[in-house]
N, C-alpha and C. Protein backbone atom coordinates (compact mmCIF):
# COMPACT_ATOMS: atom_id res chain seq x y z
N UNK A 1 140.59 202.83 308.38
CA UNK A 1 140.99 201.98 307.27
C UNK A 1 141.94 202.71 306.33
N UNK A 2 141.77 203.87 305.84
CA UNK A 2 142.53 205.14 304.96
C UNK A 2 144.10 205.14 305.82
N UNK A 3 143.98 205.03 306.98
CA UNK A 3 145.04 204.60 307.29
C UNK A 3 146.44 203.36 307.88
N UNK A 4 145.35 202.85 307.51
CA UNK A 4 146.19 201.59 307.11
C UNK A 4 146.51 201.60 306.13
N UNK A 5 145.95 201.89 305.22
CA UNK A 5 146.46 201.75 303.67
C UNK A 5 147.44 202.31 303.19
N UNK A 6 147.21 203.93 304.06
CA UNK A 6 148.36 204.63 303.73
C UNK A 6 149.60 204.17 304.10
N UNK A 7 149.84 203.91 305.38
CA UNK A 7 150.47 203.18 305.83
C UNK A 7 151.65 201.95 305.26
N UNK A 8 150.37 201.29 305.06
CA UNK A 8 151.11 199.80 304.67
C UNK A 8 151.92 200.42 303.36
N UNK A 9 151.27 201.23 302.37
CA UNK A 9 151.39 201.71 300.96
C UNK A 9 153.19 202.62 300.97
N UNK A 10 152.86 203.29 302.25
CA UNK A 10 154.00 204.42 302.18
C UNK A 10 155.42 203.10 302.54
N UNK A 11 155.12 202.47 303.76
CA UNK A 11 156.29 201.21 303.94
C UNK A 11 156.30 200.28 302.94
N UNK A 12 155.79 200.44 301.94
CA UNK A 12 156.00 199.58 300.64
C UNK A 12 157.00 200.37 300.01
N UNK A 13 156.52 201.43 299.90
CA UNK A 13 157.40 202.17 299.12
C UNK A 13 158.73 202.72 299.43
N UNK A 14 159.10 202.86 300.67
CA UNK A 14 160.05 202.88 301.34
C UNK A 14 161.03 202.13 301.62
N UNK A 15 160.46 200.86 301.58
CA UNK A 15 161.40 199.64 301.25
C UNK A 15 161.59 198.85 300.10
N UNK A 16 160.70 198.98 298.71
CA UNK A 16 160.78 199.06 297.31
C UNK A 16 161.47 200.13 296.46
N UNK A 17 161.19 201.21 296.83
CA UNK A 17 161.14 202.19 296.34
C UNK A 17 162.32 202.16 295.04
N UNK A 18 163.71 202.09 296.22
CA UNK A 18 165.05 202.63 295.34
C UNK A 18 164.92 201.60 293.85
N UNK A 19 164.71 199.88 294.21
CA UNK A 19 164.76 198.86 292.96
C UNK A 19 163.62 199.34 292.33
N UNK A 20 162.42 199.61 292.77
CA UNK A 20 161.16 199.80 291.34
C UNK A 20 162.08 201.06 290.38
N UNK A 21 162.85 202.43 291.15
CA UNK A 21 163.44 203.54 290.57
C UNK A 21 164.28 203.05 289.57
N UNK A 22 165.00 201.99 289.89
CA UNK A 22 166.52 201.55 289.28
C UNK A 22 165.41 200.70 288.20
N UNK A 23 164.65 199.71 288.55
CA UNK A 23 164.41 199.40 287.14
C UNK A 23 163.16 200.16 285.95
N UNK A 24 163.03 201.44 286.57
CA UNK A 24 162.13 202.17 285.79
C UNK A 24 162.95 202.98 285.01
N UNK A 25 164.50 203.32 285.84
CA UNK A 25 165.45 203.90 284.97
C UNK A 25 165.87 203.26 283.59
N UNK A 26 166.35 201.74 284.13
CA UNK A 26 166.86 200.90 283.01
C UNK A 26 165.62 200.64 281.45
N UNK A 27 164.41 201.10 282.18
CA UNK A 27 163.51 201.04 281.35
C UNK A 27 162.82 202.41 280.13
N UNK A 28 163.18 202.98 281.42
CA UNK A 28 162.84 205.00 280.47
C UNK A 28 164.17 205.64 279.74
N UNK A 29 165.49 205.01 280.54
CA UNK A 29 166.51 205.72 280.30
C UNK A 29 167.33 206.82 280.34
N UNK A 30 166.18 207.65 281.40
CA UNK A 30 166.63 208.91 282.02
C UNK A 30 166.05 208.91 283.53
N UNK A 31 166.58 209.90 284.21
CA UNK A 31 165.99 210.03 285.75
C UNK A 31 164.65 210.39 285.69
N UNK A 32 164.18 211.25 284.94
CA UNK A 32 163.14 212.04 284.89
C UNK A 32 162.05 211.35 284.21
N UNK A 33 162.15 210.23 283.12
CA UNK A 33 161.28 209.70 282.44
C UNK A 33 161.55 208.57 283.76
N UNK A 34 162.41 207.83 284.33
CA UNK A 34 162.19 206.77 285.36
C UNK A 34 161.38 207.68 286.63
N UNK A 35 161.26 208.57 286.96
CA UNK A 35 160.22 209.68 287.99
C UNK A 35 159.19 209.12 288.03
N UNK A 36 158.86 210.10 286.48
CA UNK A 36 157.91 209.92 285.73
C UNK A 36 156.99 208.40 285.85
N UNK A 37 157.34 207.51 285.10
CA UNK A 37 157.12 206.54 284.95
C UNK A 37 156.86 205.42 286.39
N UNK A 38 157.74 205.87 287.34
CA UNK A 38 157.49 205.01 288.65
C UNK A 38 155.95 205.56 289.54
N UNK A 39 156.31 207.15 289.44
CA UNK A 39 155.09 207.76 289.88
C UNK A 39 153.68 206.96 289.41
N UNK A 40 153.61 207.39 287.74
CA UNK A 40 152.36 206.82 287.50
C UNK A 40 152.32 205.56 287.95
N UNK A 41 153.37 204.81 288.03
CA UNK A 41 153.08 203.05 288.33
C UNK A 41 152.42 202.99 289.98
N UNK A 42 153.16 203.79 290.89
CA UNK A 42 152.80 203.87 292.32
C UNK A 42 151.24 204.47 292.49
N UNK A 43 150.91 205.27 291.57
CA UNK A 43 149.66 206.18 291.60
C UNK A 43 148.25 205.08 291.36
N UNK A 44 148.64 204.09 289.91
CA UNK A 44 147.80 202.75 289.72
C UNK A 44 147.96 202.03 291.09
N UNK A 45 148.95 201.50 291.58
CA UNK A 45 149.03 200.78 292.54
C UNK A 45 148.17 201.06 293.30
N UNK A 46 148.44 202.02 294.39
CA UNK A 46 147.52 202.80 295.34
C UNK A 46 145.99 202.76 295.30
N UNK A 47 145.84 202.96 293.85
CA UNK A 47 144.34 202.96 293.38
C UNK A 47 143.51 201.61 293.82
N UNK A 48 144.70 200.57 293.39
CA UNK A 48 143.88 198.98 294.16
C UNK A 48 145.11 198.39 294.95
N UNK A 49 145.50 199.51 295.85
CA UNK A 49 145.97 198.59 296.92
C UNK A 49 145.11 197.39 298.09
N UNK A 50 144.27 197.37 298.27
CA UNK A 50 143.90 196.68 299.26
C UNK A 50 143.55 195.30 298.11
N UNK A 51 143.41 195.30 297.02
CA UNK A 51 143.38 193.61 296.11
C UNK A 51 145.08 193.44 295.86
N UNK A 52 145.97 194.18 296.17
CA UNK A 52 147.38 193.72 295.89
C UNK A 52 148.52 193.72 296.44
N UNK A 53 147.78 194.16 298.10
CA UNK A 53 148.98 194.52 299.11
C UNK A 53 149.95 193.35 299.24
N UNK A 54 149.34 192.18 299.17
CA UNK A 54 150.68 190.75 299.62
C UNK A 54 151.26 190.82 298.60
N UNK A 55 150.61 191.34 297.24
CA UNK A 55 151.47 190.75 296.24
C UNK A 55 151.82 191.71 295.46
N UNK A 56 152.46 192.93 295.96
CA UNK A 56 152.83 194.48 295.38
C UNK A 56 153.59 194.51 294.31
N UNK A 57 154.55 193.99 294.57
CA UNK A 57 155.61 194.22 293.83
C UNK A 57 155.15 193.77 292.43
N UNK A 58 155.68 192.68 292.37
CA UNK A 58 154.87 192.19 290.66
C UNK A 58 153.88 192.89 290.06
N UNK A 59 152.78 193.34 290.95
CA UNK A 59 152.08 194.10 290.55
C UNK A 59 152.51 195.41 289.65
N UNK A 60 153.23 196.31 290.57
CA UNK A 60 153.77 197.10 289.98
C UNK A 60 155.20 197.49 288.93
N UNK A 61 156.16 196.35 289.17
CA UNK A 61 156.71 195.90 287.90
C UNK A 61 156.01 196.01 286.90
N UNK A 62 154.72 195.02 286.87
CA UNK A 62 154.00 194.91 285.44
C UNK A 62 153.27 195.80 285.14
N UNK A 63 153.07 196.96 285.69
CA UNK A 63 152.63 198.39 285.40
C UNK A 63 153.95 199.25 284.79
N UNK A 64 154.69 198.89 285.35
CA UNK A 64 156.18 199.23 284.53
C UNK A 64 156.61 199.14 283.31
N UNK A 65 156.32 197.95 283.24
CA UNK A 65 157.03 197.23 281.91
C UNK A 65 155.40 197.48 280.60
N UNK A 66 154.48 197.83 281.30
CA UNK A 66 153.44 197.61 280.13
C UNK A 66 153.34 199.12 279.90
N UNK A 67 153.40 200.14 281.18
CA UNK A 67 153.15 201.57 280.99
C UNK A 67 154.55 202.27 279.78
N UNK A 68 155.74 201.50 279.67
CA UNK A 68 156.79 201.63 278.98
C UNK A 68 156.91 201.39 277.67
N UNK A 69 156.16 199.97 277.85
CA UNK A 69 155.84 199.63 276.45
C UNK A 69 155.09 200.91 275.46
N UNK A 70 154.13 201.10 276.26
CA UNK A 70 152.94 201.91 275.80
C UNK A 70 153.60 203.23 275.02
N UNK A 71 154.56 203.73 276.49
CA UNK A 71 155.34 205.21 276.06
C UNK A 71 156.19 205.17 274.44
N UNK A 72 156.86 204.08 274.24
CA UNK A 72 157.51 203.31 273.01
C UNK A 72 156.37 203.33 271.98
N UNK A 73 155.37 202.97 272.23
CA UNK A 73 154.79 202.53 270.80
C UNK A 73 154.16 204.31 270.18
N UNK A 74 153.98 205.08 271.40
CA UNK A 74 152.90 206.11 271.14
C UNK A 74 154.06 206.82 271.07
N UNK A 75 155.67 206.64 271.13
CA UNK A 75 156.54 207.66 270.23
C UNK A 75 157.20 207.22 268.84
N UNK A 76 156.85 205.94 268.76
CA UNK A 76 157.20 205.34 267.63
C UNK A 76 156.68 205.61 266.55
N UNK A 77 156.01 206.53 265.91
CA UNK A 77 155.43 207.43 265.23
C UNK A 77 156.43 208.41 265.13
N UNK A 78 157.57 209.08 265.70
CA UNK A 78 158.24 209.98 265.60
C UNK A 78 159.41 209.56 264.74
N UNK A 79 160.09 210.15 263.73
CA UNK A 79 160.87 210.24 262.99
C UNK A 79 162.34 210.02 263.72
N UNK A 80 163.44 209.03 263.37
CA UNK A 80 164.69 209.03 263.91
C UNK A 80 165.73 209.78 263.34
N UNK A 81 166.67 210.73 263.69
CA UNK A 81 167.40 211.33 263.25
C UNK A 81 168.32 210.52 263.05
N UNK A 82 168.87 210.38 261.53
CA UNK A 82 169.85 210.00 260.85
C UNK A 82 171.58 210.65 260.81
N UNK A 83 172.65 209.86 261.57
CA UNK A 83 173.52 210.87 260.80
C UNK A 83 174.61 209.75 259.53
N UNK A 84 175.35 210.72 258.74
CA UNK A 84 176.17 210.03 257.74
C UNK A 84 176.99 209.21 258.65
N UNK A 85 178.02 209.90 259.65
CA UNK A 85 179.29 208.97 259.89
C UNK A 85 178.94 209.33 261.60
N UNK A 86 179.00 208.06 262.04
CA UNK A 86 178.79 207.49 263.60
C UNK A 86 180.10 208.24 263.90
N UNK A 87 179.55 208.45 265.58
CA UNK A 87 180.79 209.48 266.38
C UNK A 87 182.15 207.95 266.65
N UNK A 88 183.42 209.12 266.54
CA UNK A 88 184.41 208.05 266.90
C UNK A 88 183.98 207.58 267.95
N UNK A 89 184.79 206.45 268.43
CA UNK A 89 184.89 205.70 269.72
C UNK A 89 186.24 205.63 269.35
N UNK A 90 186.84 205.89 270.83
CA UNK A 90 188.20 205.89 271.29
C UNK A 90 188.88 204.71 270.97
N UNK A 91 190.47 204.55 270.44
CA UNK A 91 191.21 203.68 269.83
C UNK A 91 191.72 202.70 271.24
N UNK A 92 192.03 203.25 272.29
CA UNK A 92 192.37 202.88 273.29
C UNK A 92 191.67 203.21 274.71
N UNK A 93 190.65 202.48 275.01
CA UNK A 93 189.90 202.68 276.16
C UNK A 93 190.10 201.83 277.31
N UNK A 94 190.68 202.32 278.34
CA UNK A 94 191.16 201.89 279.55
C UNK A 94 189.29 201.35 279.97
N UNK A 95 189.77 199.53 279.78
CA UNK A 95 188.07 198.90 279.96
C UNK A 95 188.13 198.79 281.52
N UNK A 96 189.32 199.13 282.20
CA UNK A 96 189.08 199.17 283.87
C UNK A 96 188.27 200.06 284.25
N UNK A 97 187.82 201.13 282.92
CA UNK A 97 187.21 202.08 284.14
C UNK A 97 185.46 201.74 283.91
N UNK A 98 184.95 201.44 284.59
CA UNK A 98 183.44 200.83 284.85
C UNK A 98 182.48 201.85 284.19
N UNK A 99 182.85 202.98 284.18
CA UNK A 99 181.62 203.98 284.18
C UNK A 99 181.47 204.10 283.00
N UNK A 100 182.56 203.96 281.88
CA UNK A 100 182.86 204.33 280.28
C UNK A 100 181.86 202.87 279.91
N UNK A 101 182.45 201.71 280.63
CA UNK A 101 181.49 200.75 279.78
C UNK A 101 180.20 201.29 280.12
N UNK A 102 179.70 201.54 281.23
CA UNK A 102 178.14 202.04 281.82
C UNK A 102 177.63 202.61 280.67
N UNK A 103 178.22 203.58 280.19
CA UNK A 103 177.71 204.71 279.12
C UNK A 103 177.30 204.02 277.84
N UNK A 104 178.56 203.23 277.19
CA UNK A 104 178.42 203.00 276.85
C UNK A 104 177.38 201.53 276.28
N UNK A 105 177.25 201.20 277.23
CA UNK A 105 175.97 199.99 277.25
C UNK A 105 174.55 200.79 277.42
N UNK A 106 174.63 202.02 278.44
CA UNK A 106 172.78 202.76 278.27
C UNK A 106 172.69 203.07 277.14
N UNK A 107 173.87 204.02 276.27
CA UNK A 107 173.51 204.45 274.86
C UNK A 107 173.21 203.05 273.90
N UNK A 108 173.23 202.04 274.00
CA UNK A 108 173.77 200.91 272.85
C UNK A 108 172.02 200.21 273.37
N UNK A 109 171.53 200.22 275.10
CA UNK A 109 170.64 199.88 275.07
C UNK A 109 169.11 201.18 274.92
N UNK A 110 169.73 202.01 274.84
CA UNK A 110 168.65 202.59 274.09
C UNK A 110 168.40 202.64 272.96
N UNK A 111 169.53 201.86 271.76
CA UNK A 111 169.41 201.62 270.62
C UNK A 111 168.39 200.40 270.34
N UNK A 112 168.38 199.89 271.08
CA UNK A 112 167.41 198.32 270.95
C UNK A 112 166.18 198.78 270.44
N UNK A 113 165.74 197.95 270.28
CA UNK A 113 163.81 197.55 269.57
C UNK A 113 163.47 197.79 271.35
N UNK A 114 162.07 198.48 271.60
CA UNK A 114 161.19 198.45 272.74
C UNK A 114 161.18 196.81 273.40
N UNK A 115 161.05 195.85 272.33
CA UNK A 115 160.91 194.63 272.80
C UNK A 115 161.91 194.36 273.46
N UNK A 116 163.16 194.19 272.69
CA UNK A 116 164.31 193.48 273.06
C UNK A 116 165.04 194.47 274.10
N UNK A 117 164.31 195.62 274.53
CA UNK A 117 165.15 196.21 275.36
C UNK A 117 164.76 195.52 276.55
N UNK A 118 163.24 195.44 276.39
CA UNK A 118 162.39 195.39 277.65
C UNK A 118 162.51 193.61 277.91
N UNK A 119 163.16 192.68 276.99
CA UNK A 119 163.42 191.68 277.65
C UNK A 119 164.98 191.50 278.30
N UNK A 120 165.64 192.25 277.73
CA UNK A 120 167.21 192.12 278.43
C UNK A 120 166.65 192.87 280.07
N UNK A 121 165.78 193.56 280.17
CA UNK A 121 166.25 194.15 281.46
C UNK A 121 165.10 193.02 282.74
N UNK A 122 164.30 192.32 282.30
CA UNK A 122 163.64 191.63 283.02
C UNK A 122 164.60 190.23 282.39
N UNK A 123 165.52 190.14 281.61
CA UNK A 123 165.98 188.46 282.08
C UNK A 123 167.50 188.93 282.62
N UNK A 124 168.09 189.69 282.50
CA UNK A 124 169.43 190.31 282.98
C UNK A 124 169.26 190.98 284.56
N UNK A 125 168.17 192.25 284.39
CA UNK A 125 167.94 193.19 285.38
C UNK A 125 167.83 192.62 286.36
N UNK A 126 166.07 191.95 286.04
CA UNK A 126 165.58 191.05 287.41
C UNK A 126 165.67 189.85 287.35
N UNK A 127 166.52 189.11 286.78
CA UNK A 127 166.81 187.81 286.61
C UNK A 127 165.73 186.65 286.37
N UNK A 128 164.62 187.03 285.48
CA UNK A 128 163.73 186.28 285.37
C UNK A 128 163.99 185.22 284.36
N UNK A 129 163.49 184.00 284.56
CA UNK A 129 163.44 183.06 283.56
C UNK A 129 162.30 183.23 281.91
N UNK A 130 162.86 182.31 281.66
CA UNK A 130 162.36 183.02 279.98
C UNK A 130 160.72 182.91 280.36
N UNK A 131 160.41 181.98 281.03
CA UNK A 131 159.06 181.75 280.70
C UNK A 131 158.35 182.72 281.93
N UNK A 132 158.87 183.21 283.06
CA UNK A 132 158.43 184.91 283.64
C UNK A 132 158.56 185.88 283.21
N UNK A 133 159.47 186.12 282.04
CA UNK A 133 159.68 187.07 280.84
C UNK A 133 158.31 187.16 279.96
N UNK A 134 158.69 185.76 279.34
CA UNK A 134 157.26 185.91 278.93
C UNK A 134 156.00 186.01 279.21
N UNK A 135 155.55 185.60 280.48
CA UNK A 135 154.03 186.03 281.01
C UNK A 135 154.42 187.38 281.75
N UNK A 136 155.58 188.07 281.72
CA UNK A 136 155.45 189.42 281.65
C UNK A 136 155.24 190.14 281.21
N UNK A 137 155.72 189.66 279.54
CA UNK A 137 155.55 190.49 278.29
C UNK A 137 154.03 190.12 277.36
N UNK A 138 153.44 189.21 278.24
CA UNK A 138 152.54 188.85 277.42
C UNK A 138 152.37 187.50 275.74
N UNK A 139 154.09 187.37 276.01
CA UNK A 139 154.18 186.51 274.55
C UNK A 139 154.68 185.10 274.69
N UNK A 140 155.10 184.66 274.15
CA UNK A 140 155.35 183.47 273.92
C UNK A 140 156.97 183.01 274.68
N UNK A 141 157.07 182.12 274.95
CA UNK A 141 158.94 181.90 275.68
C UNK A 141 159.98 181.67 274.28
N UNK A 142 159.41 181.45 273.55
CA UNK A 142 159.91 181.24 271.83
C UNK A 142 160.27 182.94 271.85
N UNK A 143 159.35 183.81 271.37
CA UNK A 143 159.40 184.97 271.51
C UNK A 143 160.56 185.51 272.03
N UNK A 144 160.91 185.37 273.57
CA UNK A 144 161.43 186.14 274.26
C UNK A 144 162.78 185.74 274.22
N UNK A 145 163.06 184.16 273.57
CA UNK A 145 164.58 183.75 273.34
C UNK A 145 164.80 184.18 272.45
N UNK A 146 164.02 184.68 271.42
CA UNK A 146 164.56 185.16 269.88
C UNK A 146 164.98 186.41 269.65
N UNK A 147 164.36 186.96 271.09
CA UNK A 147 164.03 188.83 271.19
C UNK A 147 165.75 188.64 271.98
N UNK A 148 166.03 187.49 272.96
CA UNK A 148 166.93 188.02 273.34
C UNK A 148 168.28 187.88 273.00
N UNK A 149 167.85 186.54 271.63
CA UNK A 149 169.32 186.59 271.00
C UNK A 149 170.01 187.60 270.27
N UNK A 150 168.77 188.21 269.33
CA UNK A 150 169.17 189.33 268.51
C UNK A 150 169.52 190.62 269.51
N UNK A 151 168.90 190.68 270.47
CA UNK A 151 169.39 191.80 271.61
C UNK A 151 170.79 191.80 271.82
N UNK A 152 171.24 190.46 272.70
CA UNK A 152 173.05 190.55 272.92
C UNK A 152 173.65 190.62 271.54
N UNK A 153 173.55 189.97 270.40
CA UNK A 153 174.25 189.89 269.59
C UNK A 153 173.90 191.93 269.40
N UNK A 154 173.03 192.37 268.96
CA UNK A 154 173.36 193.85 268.96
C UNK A 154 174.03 194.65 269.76
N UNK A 155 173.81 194.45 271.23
CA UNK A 155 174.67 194.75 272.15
C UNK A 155 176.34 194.66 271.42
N UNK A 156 176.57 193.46 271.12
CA UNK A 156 177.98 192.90 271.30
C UNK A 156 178.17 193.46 269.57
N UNK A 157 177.80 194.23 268.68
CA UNK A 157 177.84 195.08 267.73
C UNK A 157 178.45 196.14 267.98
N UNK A 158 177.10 196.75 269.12
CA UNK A 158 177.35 197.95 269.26
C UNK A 158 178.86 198.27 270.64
N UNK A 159 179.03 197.51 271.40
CA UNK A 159 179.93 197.63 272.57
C UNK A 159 180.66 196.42 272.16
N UNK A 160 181.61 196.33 271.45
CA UNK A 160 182.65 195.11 271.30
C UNK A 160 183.65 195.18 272.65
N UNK A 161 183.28 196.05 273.83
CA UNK A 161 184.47 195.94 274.75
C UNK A 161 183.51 194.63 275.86
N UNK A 162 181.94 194.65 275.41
CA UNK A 162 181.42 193.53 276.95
C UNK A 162 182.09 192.16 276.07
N UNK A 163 182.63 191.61 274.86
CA UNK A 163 182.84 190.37 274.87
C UNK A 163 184.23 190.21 275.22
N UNK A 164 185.03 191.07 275.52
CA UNK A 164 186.40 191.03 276.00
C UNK A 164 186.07 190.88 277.73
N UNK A 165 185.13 191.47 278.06
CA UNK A 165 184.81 191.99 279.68
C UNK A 165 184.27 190.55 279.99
N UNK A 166 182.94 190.19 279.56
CA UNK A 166 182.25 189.15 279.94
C UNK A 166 181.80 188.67 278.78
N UNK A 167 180.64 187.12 279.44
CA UNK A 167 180.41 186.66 278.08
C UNK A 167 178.72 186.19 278.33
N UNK A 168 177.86 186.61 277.32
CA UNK A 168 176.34 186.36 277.33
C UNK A 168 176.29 184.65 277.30
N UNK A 169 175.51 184.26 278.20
CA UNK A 169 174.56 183.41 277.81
C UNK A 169 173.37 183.35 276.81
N UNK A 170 173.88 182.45 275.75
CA UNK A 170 172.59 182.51 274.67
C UNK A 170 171.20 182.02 275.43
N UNK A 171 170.20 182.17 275.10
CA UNK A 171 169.08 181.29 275.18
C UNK A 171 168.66 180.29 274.48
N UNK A 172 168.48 179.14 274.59
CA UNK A 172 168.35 178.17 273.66
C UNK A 172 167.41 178.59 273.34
N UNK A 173 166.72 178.02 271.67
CA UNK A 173 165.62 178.49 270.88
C UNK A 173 164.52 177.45 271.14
């Protein structure tokens, strides 16, 4: 039986693996905190794989998104460093080159609220509808349109080159 489990568990992960990584990244914001963070999610998993093998994935998404939350609130106690005058941004930025916007959208989304980060990347990331957002997040679909208006509009604050590039869909309220 131990090996079946292993089994089935290791070809889960082998064929999940890279998307749970990519959205544990978009969620921790570094390689090492997305490691981090996927590990422990795979480690819960494992623990009750045989009540969640058909239905893995979700499973472990929502070990994702709640183990993240968690990391957010228990550093949110830590003090933010303030500075007087924000670093330039370049007068003329060639928006062809993909990787400059990249940067600049991880830094702008690590500026977000825990909430509103963690709903742009489950209604953008994984393309969920507001109301799988919300029984992801636990809250309300009201909630998660309000979390995600103020989100793009900060986005589009902080990176004025995505409303030249593309254009957000609001969420109706």
């Amino acid at each position: 039986m131990a090996e079946v489990v292993d089994g089935e568990f290791t070809a889960f992960v082998h064929e999940r693996g890279e998307t749970l990584l990519r959205i544990a990244y978009a969620l921790a914001g570094s390689q090492h905190g997305a490691e981090d963070l996927l590990q422990n999610a795979l480690a819960k998993a494992y623990a009750r794989w045989p009540r969640i093998r058909g239905d893995a994935e979700p499973y472990v998404k929502r070990i994702l998104y709640h183990d993240q939350v968690s990391r957010w609130r228990r550093r949110s106690h830590r003090a933010e460093v303030s500075v007087a005058v924000l670093p330039e941004r370049a007068a003329e930025r060639d928006l062809g080159q993909d990787s400059d916007l990249r940067l600049l959208l991880r830094d702008a989304l690590r500026q977000l609220p825990p909430r509103q980060r963690a709903v742009l990347i489950l209604r953008y990331l994984e393309d969920l509808s507001v109301e799988e957002t919300a029984a992801a997040l636990g809250c309300r679909p009201g909630t998660v349109a309000s979390q995600t208006s103020r989100a793009l509009a900060k986005l589009r604050e902080l990176v004025p080159a995505l409303d030249e590039l593309t254009t957000f869909q609001e969420v109706p309220r």
